[in-house]
N, C-alpha and C. Protein backbone atom coordinates (compact mmCIF):
# COMPACT_ATOMS: atom_id res chain seq x y z
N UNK A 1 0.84 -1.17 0.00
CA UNK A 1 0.00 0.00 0.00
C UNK A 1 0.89 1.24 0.00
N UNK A 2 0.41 1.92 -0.75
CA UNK A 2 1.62 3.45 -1.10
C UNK A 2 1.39 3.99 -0.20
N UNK A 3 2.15 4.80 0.38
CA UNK A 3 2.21 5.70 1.64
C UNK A 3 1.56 7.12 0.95
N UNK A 4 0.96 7.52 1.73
CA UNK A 4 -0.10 8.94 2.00
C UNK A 4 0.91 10.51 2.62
N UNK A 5 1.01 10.60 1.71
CA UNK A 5 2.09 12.32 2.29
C UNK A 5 1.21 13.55 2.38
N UNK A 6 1.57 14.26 3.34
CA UNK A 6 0.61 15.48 2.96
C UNK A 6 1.36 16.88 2.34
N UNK A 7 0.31 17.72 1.58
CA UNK A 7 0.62 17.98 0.67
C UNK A 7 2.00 18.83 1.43
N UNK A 8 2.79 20.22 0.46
CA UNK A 8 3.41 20.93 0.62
C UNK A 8 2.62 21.72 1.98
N UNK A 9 3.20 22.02 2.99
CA UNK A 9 2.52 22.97 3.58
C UNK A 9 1.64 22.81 4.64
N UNK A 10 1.31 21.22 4.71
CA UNK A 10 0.19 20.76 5.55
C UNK A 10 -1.25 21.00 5.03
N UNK A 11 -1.74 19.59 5.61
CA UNK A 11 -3.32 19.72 4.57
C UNK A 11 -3.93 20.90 5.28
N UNK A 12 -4.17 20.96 6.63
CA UNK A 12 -4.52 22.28 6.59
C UNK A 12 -4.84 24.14 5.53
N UNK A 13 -3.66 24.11 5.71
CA UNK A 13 -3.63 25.68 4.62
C UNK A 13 -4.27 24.89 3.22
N UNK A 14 -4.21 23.80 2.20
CA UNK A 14 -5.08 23.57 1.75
C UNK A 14 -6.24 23.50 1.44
N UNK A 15 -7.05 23.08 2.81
CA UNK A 15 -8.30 22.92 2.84
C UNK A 15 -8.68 24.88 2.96
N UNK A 16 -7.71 25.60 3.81
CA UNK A 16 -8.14 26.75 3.54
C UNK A 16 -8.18 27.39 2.28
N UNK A 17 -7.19 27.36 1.17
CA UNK A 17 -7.37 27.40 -0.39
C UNK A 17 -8.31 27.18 -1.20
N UNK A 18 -8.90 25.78 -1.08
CA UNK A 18 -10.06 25.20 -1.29
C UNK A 18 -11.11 25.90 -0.89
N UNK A 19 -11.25 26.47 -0.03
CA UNK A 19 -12.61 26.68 0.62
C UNK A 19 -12.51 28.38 0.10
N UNK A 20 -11.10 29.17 0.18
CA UNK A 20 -11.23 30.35 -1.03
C UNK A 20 -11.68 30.73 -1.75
N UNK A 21 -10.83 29.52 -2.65
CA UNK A 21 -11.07 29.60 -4.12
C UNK A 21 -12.58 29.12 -4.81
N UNK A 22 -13.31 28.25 -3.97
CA UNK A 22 -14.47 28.01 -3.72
C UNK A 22 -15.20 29.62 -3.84
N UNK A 23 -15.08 29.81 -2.65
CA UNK A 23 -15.76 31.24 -2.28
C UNK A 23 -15.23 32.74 -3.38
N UNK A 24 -14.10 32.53 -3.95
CA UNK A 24 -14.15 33.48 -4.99
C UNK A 24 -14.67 32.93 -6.23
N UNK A 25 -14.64 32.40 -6.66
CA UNK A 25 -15.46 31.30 -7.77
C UNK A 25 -16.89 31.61 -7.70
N UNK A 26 -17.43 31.49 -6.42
CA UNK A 26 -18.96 31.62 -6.32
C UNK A 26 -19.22 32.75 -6.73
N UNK A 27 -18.72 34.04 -5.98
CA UNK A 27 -18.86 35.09 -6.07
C UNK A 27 -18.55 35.61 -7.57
N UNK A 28 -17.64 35.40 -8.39
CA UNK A 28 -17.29 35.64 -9.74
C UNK A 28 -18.30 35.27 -10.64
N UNK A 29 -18.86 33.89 -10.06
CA UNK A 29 -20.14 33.73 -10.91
C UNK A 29 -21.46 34.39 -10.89
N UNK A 30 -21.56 35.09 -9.76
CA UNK A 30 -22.71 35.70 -9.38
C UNK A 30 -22.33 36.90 -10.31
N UNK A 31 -21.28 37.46 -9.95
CA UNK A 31 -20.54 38.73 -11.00
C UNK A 31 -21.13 39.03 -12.58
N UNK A 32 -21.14 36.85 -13.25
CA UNK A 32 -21.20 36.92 -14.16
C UNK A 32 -22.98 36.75 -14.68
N UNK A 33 -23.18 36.23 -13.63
CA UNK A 33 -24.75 36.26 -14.23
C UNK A 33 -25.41 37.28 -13.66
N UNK A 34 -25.26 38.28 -12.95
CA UNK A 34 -25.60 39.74 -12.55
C UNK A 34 -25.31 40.69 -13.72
N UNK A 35 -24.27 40.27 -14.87
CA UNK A 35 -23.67 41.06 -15.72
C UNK A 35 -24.45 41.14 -16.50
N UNK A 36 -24.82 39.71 -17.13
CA UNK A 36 -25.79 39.55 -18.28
C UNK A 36 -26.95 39.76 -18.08
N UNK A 37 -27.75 40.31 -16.70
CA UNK A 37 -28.99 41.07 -16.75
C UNK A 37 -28.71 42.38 -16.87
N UNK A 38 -27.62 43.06 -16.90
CA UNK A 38 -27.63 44.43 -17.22
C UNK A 38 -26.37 44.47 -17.52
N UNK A 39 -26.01 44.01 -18.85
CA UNK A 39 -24.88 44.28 -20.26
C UNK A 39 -24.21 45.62 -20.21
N UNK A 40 -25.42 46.55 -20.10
CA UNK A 40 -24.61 48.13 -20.35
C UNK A 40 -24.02 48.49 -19.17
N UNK A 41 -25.23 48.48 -18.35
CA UNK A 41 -24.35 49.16 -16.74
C UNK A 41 -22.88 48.59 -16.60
N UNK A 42 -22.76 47.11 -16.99
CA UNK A 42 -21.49 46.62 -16.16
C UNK A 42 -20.87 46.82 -16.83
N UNK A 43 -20.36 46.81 -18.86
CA UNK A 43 -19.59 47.66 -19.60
C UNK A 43 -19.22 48.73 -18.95
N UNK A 44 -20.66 49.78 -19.29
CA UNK A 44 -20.18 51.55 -18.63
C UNK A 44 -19.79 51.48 -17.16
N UNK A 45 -19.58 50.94 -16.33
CA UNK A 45 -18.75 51.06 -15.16
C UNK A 45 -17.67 50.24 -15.11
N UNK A 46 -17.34 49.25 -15.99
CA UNK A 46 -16.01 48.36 -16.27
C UNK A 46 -15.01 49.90 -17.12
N UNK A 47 -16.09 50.06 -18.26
CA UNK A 47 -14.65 51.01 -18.71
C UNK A 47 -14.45 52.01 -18.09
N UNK A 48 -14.88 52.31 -16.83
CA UNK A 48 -14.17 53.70 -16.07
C UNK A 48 -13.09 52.65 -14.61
N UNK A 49 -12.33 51.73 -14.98
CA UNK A 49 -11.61 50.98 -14.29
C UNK A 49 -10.19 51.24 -15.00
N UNK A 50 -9.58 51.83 -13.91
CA UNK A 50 -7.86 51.84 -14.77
C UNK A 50 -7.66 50.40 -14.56
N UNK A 51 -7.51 50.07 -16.31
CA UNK A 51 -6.89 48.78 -16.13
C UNK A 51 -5.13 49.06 -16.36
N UNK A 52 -4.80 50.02 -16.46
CA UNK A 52 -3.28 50.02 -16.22
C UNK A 52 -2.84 49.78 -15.05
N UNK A 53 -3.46 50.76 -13.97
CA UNK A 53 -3.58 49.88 -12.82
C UNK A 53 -3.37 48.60 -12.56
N UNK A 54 -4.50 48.02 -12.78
CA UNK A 54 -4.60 46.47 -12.67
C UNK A 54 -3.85 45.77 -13.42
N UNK A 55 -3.72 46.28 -14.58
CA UNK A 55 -1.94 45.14 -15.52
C UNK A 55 -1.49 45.45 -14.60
N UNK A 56 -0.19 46.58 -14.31
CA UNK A 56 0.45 46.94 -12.91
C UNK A 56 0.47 45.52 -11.45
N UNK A 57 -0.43 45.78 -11.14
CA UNK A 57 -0.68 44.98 -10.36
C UNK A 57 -0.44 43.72 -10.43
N UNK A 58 -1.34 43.16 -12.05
CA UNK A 58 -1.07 42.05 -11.96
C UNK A 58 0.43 40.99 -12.16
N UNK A 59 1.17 42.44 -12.89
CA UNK A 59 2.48 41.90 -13.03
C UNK A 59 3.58 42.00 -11.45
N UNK A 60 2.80 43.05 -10.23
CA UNK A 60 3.30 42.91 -9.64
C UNK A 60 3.39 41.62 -8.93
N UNK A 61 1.86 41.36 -8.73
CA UNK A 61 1.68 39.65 -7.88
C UNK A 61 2.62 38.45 -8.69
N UNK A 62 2.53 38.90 -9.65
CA UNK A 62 3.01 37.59 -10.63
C UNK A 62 4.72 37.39 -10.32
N UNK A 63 5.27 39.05 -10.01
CA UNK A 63 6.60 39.12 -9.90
C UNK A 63 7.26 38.72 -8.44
N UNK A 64 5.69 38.79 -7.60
CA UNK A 64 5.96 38.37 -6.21
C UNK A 64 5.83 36.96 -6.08
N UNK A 65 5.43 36.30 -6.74
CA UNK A 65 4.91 34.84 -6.86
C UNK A 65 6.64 33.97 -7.51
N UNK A 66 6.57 34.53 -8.16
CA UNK A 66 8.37 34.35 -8.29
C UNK A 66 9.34 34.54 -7.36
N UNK A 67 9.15 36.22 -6.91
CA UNK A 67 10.73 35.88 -5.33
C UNK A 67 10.02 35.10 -4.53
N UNK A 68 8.49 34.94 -4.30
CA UNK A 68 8.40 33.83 -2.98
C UNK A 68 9.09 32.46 -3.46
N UNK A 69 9.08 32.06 -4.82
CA UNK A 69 9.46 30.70 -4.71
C UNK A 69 10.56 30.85 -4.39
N UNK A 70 11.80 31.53 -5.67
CA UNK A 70 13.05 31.83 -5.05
C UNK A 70 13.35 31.57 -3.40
N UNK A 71 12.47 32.43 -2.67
CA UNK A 71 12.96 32.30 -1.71
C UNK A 71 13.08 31.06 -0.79
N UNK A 72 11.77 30.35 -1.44
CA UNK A 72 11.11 29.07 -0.68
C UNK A 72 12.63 27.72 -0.90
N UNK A 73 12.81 28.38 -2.14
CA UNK A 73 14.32 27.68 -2.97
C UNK A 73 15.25 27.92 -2.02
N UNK A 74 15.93 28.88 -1.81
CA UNK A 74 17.20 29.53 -1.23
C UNK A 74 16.62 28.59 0.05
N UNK A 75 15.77 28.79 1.02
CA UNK A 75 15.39 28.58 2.18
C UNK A 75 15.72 27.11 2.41
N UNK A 76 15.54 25.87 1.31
CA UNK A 76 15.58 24.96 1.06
C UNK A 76 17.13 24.51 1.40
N UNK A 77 17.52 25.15 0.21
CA UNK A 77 19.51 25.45 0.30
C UNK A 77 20.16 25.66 1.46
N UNK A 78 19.75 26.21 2.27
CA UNK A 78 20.02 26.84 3.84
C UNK A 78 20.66 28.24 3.76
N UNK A 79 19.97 28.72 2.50
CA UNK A 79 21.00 29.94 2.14
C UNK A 79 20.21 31.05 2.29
N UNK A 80 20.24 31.15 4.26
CA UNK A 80 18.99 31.99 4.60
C UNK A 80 19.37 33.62 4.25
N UNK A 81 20.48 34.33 4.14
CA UNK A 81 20.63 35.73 3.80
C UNK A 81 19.58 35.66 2.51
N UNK A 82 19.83 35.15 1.16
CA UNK A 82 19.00 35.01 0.01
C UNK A 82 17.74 34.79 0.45
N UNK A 83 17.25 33.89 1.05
CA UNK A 83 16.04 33.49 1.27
C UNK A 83 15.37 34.62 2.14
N UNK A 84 15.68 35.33 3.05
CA UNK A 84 15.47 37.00 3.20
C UNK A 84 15.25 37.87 2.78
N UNK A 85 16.12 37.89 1.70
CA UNK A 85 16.60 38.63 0.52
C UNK A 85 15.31 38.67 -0.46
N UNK A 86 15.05 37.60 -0.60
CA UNK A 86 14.14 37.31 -1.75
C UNK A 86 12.40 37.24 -1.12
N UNK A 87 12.33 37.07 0.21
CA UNK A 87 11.35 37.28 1.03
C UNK A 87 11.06 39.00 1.06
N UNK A 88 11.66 39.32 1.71
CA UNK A 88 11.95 40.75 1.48
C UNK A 88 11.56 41.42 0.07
N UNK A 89 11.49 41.09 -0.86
CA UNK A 89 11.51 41.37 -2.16
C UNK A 89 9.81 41.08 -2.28
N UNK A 90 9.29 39.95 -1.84
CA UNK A 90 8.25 39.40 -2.12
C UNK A 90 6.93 40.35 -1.17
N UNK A 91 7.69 40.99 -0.29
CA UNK A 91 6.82 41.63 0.70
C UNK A 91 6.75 42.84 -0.08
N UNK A 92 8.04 43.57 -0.08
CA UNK A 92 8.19 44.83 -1.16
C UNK A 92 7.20 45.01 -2.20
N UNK A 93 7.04 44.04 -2.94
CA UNK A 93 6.08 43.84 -3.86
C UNK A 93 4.89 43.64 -3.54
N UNK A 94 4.53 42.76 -2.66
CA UNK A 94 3.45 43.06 -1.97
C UNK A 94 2.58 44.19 -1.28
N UNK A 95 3.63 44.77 -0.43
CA UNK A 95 3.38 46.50 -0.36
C UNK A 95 2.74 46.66 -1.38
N UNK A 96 3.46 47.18 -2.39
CA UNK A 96 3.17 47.75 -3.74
C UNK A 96 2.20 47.79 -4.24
N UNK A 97 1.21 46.05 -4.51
CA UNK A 97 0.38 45.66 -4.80
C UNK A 97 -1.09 46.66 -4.21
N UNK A 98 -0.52 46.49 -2.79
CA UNK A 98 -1.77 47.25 -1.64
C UNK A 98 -1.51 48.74 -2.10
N UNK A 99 -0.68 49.63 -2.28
CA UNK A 99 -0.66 50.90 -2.47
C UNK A 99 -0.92 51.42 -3.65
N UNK A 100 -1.00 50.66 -5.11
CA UNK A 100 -1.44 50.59 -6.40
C UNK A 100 -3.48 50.64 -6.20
N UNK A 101 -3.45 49.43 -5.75
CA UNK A 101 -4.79 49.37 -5.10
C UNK A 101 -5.91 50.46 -4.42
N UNK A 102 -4.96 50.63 -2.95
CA UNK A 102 -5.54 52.34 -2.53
C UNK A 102 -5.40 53.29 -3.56
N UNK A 103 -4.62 52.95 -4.45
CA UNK A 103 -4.65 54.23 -5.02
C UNK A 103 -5.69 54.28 -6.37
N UNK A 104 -5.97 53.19 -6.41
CA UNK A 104 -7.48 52.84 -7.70
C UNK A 104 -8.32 53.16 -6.59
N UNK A 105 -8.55 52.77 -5.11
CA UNK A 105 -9.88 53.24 -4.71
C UNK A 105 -9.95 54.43 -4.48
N UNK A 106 -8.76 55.25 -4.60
CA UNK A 106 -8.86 56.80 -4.34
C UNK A 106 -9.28 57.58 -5.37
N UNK A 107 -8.79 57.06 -6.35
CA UNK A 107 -9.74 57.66 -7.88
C UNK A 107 -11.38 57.41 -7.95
N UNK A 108 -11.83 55.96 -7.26
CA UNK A 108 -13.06 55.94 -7.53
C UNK A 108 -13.35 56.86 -6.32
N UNK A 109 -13.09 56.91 -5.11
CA UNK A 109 -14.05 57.99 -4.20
C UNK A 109 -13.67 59.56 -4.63
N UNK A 110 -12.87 59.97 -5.45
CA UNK A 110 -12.86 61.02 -5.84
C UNK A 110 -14.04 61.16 -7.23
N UNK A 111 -14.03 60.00 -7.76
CA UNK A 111 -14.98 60.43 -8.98
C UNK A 111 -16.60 59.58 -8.59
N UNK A 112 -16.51 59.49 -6.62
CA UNK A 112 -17.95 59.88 -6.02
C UNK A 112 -18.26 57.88 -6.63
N UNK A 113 -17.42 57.26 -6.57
CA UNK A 113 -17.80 55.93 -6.57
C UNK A 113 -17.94 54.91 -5.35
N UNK A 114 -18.90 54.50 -5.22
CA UNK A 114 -18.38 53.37 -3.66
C UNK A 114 -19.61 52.00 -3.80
N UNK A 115 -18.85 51.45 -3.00
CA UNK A 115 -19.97 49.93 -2.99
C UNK A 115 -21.21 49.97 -3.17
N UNK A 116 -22.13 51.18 -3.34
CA UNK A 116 -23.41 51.02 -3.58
C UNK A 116 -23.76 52.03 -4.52
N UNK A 117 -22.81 52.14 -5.43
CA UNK A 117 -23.11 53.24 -6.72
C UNK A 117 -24.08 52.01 -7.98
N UNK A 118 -23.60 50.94 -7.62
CA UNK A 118 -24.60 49.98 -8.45
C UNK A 118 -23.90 48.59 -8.37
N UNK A 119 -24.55 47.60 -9.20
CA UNK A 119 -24.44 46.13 -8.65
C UNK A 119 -22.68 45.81 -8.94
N UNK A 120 -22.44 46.59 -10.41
CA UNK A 120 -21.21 46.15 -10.78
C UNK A 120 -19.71 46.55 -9.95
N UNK A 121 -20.57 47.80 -9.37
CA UNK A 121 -19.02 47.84 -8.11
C UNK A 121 -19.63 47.30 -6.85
N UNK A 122 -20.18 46.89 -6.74
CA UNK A 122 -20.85 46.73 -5.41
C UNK A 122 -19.29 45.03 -5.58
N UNK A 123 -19.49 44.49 -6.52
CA UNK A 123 -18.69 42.89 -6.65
C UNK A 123 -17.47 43.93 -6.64
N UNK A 124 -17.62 44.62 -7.35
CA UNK A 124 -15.80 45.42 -7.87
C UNK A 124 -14.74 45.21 -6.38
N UNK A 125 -15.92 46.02 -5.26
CA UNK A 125 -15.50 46.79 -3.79
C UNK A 125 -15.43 45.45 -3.42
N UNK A 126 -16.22 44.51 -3.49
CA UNK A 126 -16.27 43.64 -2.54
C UNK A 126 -14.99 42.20 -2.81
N UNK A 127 -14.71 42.26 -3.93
CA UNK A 127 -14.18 41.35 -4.32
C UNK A 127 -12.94 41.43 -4.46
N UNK A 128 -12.50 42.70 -4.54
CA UNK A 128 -10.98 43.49 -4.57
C UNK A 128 -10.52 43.70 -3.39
N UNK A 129 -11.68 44.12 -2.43
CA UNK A 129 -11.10 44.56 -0.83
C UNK A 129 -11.11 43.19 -0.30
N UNK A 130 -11.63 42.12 -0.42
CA UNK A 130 -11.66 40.52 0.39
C UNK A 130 -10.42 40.22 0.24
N UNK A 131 -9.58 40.36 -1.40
CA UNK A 131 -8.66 39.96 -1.79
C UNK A 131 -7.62 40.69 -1.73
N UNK A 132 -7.20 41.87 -0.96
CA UNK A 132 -6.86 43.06 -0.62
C UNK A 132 -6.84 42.43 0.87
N UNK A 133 -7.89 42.38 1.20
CA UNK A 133 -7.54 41.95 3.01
C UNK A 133 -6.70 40.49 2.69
N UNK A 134 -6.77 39.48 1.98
CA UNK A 134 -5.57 38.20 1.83
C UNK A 134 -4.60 38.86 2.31
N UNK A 135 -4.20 39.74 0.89
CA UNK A 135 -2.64 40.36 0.70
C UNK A 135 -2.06 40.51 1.78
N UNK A 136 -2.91 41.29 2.26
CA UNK A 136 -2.35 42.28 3.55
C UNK A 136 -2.22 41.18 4.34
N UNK A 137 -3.15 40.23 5.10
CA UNK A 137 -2.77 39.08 5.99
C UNK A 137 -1.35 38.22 5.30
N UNK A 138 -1.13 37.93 4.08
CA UNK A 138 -0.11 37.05 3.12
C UNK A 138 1.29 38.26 3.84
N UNK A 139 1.37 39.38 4.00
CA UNK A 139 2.29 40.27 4.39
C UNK A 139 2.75 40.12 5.01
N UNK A 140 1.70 39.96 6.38
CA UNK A 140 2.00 40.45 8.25
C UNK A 140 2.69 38.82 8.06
N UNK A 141 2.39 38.08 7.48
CA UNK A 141 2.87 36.15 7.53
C UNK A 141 4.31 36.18 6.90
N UNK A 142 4.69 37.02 6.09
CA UNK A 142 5.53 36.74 5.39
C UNK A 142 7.03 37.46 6.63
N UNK A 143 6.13 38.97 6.98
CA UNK A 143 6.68 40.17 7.38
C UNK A 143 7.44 39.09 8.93
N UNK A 144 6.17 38.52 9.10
CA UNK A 144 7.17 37.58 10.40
C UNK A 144 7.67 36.72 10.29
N UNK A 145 7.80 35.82 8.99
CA UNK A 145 9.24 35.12 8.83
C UNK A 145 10.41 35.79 8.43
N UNK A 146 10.18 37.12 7.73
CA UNK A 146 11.65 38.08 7.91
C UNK A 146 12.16 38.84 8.86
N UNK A 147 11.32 38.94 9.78
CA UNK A 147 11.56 39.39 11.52
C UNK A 147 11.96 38.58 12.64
N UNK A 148 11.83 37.06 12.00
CA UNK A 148 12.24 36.31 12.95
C UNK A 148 13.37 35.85 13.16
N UNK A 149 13.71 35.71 14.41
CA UNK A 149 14.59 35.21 14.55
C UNK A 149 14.88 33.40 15.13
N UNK A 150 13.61 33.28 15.03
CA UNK A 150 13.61 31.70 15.88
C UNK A 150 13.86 31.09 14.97
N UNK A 151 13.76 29.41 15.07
CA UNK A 151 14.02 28.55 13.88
C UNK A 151 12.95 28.34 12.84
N UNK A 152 12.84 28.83 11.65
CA UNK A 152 11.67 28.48 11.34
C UNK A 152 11.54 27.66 10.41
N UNK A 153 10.85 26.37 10.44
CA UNK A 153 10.49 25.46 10.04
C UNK A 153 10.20 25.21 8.20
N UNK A 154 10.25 24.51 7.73
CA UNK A 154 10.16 24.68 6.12
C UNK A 154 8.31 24.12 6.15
N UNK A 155 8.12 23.11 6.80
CA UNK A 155 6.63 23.25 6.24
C UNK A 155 5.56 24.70 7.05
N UNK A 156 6.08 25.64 7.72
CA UNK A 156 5.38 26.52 7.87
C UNK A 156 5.78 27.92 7.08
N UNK A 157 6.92 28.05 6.91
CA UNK A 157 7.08 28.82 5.01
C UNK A 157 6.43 28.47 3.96
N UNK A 158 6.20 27.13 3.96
CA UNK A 158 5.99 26.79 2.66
C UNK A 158 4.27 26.91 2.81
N UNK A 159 4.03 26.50 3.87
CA UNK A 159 1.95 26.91 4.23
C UNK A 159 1.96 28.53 3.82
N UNK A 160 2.62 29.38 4.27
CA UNK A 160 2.57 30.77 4.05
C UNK A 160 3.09 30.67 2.31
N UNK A 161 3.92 30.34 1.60
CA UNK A 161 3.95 30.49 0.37
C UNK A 161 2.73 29.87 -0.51
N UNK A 162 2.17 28.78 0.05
CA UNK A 162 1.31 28.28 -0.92
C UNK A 162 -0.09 29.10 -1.03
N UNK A 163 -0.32 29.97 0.72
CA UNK A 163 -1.32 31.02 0.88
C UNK A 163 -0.89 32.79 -0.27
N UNK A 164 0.63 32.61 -0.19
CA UNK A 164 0.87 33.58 -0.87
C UNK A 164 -0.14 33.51 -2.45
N UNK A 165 0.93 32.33 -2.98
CA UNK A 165 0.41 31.89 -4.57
C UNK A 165 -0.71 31.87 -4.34
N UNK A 166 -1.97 31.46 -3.80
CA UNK A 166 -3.45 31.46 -3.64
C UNK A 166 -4.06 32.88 -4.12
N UNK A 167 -3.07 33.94 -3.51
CA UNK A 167 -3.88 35.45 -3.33
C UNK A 167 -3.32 35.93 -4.86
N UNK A 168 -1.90 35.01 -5.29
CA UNK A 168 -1.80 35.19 -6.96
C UNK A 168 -2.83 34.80 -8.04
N UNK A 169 -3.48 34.14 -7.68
CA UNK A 169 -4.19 32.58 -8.39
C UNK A 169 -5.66 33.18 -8.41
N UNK A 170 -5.96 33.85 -7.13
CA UNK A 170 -7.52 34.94 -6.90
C UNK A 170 -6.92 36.07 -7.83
N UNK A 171 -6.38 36.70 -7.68
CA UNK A 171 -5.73 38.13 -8.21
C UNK A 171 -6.13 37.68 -10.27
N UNK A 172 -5.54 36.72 -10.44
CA UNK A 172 -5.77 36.15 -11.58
C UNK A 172 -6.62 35.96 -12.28
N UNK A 173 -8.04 35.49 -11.95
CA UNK A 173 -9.12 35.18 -11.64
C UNK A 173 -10.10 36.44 -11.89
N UNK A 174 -10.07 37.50 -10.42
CA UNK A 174 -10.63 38.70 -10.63
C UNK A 174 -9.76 39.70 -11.30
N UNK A 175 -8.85 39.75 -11.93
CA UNK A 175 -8.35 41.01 -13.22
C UNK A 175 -9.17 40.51 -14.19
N UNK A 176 -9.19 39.32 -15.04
CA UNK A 176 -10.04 38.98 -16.24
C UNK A 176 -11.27 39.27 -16.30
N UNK A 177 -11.98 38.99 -15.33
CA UNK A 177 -13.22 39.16 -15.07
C UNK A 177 -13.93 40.28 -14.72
N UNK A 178 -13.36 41.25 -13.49
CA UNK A 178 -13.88 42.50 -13.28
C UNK A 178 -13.58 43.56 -14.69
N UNK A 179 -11.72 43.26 -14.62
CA UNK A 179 -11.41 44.69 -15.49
C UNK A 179 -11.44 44.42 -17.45
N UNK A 180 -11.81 42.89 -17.97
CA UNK A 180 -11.54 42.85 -18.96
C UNK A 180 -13.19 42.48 -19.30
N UNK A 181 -13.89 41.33 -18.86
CA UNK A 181 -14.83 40.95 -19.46
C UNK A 181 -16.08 41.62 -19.71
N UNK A 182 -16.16 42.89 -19.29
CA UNK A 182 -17.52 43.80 -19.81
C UNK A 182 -16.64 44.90 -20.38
């Protein structure tokens, strides 16, 4: 009988992924069949969305999804300055991600937009800030394996990297859908 391993990370943070990606899935679909009862509204409020912004963004997550592995690599190696290094990098970018972000919701409350201007931002607000609050939690997780100083373990990096890639994988998901498909 083959032996049973669990995954990278512990089944745990899995089952939390699962149950995510579940829950952004649902919600994306509601997005999409809310769309097709009103075609125009969700166009005319899709095209007032900087999607430069959101490319931006999305190349930032994508670029952070890379130093996390790097780092997850180096960390592996025992070649913890790099694996810092490249953690550090992954947070940096992460920052970034969140301050790109505030700074799309600062354009919409300046041009008098917010969660109940109509159905299509109502998902916009709700689905960007859920995934916006990840980030920020994926941060403070990351922010304390580069603050630490204790021993820290490879399957609890690697639970925090696989939560990282998750908030890449959502991020992925809602750019196509909010900022491209109407």
């Amino acid at each position: 009988m083959p032996e049973i391993s669990e995954p990278t990370g512990g089944l745990l943070v899995w089952i939390v992924i699962f149950i995510e990606l579940i829950t952004f899935g649902i919600a994306l679909l509601f997005f999409v069949m809310n769309g097709k009862e009103d075609l125009l509204g969700f166009h005319k409020s899709a095209l007032s969305l900087n999607k430069t912004i959101a490319f931006m963004n999305t190349m930032v997550l994508l670029t952070s999804g890379y130093t996390m592995a790097l780092s997850i690599d180096f960390f592996k190696r025992g070649t913890m300055k790099k694996f810092k290094s490249y953690l550090l990098f992954t947070i940096i970018l992460g920052t970034l991600f969140v301050v790109l972000k505030l700074f799309e919701y600062f354009i919409k409350y300046q041009q008098h937009i917010s969660l109940d201007t109509n159905p299509f931002y109502t998902y916009y607000y709700m689905l960007t800030a859920f995934h916006l609050f990840h980030v920020l939690f994926g941060i403070i997780l990351l922010g304390y394996f580069y603050t630490t100083h204790s021993d820290i373990k490879l399957n609890d990096i690697e639970a925090t990297a696989s939560f990282w890639h998750m908030c890449d994988l959502i991020w992925l998901l809602i750019f196509p859908f909010i900022y491209l498909l109407y």
